[in-house]
C-alpha atoms as a PDB file:
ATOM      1  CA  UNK A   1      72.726  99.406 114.589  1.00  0.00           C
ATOM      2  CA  UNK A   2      70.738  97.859 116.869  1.00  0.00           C
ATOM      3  CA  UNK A   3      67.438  99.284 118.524  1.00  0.00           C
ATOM      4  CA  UNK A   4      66.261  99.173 122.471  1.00  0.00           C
ATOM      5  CA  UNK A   5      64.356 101.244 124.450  1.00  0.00           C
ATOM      6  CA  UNK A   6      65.140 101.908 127.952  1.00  0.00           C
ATOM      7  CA  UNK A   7      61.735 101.765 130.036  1.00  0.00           C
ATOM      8  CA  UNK A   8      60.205 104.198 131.663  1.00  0.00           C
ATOM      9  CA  UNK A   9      60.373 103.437 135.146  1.00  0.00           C
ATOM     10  CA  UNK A  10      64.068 102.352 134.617  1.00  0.00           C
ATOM     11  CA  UNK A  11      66.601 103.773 137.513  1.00  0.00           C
ATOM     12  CA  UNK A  12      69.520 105.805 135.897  1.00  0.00           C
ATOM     13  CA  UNK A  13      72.756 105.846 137.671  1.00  0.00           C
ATOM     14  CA  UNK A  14      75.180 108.457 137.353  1.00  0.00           C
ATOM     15  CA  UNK A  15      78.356 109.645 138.586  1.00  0.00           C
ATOM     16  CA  UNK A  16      81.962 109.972 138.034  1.00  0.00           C
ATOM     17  CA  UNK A  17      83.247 107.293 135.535  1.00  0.00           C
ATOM     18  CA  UNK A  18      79.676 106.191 134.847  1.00  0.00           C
ATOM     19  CA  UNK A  19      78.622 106.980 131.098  1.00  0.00           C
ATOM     20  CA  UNK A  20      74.725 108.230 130.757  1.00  0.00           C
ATOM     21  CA  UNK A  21      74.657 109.457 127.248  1.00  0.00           C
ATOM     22  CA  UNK A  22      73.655 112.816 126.229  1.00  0.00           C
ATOM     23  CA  UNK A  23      76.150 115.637 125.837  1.00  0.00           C
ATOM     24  CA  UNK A  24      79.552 115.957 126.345  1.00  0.00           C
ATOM     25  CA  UNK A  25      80.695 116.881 130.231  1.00  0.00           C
ATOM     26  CA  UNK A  26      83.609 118.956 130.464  1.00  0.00           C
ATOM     27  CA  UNK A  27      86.490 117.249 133.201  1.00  0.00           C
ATOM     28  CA  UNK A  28      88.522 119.736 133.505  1.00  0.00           C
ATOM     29  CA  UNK A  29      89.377 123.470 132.427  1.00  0.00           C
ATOM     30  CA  UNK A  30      92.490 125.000 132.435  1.00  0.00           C
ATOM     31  CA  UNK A  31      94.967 122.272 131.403  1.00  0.00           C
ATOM     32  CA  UNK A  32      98.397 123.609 130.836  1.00  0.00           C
ATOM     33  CA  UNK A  33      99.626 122.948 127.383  1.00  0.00           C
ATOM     34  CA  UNK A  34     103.050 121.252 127.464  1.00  0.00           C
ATOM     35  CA  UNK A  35     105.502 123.062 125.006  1.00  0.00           C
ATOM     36  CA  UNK A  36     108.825 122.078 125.966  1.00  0.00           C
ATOM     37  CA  UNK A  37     111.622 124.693 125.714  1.00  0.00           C
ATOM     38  CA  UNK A  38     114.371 124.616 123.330  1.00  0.00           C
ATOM     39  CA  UNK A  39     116.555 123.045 125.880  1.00  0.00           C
ATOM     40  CA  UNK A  40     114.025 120.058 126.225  1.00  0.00           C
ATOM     41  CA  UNK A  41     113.555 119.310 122.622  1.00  0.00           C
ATOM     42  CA  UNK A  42     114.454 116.181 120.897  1.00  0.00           C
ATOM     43  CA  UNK A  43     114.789 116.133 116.814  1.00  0.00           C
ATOM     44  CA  UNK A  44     115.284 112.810 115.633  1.00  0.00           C
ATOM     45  CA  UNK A  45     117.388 112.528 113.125  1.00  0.00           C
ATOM     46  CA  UNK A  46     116.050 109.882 110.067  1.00  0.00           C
ATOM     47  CA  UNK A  47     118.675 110.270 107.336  1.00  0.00           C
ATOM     48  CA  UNK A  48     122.012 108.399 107.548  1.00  0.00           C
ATOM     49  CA  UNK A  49     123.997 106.673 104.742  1.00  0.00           C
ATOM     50  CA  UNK A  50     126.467 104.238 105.255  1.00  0.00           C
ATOM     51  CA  UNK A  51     129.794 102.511 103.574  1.00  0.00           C
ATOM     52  CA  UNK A  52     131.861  98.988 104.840  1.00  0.00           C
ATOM     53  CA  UNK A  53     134.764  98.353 104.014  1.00  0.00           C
ATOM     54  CA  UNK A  54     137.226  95.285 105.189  1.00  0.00           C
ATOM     55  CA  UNK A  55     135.612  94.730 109.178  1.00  0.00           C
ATOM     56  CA  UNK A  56     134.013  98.272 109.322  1.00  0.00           C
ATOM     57  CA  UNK A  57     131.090 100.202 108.892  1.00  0.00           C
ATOM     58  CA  UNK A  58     131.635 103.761 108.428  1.00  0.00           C
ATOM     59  CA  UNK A  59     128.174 105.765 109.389  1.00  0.00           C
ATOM     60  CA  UNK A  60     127.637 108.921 107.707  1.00  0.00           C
ATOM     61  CA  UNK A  61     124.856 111.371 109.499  1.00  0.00           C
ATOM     62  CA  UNK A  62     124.247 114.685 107.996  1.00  0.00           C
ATOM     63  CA  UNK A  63     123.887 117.367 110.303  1.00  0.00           C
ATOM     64  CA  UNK A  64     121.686 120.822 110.030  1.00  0.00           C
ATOM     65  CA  UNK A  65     123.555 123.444 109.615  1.00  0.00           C
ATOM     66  CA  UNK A  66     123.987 125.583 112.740  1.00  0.00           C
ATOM     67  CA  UNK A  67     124.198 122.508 115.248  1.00  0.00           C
ATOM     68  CA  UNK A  68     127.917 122.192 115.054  1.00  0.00           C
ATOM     69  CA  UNK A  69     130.408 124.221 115.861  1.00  0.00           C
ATOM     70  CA  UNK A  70     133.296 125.139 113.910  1.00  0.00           C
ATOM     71  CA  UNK A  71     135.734 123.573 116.380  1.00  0.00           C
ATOM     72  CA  UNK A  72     135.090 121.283 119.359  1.00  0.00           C
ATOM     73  CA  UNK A  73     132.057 119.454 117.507  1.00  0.00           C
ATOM     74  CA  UNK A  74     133.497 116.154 119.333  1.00  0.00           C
ATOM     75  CA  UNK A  75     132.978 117.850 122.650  1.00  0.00           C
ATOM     76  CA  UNK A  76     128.940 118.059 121.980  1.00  0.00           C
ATOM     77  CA  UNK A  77     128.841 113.938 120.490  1.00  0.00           C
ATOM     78  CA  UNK A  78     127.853 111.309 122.664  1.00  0.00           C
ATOM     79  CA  UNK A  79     127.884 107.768 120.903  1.00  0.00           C
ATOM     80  CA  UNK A  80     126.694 104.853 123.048  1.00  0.00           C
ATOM     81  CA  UNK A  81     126.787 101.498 121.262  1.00  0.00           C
ATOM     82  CA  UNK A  82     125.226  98.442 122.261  1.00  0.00           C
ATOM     83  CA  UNK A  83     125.825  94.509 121.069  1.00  0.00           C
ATOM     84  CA  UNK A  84     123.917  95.098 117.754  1.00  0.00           C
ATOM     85  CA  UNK A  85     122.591  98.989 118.000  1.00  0.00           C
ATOM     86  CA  UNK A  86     124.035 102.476 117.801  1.00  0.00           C
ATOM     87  CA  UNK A  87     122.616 105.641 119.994  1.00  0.00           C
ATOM     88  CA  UNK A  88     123.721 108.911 118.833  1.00  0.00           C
ATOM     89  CA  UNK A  89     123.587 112.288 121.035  1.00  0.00           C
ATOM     90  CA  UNK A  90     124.512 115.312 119.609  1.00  0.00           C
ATOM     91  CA  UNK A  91     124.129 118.091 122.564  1.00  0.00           C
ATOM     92  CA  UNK A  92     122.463 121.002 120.220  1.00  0.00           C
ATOM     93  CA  UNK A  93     119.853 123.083 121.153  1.00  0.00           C
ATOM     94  CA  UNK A  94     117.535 121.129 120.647  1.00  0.00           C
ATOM     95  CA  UNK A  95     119.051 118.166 121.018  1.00  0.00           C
ATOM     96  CA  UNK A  96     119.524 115.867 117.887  1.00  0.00           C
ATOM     97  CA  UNK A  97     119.161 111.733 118.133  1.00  0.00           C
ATOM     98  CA  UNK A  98     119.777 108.956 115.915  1.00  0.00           C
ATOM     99  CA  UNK A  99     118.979 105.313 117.059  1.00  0.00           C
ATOM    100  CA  UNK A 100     119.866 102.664 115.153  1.00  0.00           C
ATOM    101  CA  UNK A 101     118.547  98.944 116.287  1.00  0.00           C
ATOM    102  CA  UNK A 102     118.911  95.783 115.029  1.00  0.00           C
ATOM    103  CA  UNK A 103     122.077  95.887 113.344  1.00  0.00           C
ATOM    104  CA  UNK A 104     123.133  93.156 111.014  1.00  0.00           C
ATOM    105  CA  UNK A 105     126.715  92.208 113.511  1.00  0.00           C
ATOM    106  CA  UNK A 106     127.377  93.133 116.534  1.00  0.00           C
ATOM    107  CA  UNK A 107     129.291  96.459 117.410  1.00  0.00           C
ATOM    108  CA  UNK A 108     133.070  96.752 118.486  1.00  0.00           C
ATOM    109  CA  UNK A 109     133.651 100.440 118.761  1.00  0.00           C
ATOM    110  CA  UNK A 110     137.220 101.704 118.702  1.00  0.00           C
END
């Protein structure tokens, strides 16, 4: 660490933006914390398996229990596919998200 001195007649400068040393300076009280609401919420889903057979790739995503119904779970699945990436939606609450770039071919959905 280097060592200097600042002299004694030297003209300090201070204002917003402008660091002067010494302690802390509070910049503002009262923030709201964000907490989104179950509706907002995003869980990204990290676990998939997968299987290919002759020209197909069969993607296997399991799924907490609770975030599908019983019947209509196809109603609440959004799949978007792009030339070499996969974008899965499933409208829960909250919602649940798998993204999967950089596929090894590119995608011809069916």
């Amino acid at each position: 660490s280097r060592h200097f001195e600042v002299p004694e007649d030297a003209k300090i400068i201070s204002g917003p933006g402008l660091i002067t040393g010494g302690k802390p300076v509070l910049l503002e009280a009262g923030a709201k914390m964000v907490d989104p609401s179950v509706d907002e919420r995003i869980v990204w889903l990290k676990e998939y398996s997968w299987s290919d057979g002759t020209g197909k790739v069969k993607v296997y995503v399991p799924v907490p229990e609770g975030h599908l119904p019983a019947e209509g779970a196809q109603e609440i699945v959004d799949a978007l596919y792009g030339p070499t990436q996969v974008d899965l939606t499933i409208n829960s609450k909250p919602r649940l998200k798998l993204k999967i770039d950089k596929l090894n071919a590119e995608v011809k959905s069916e």
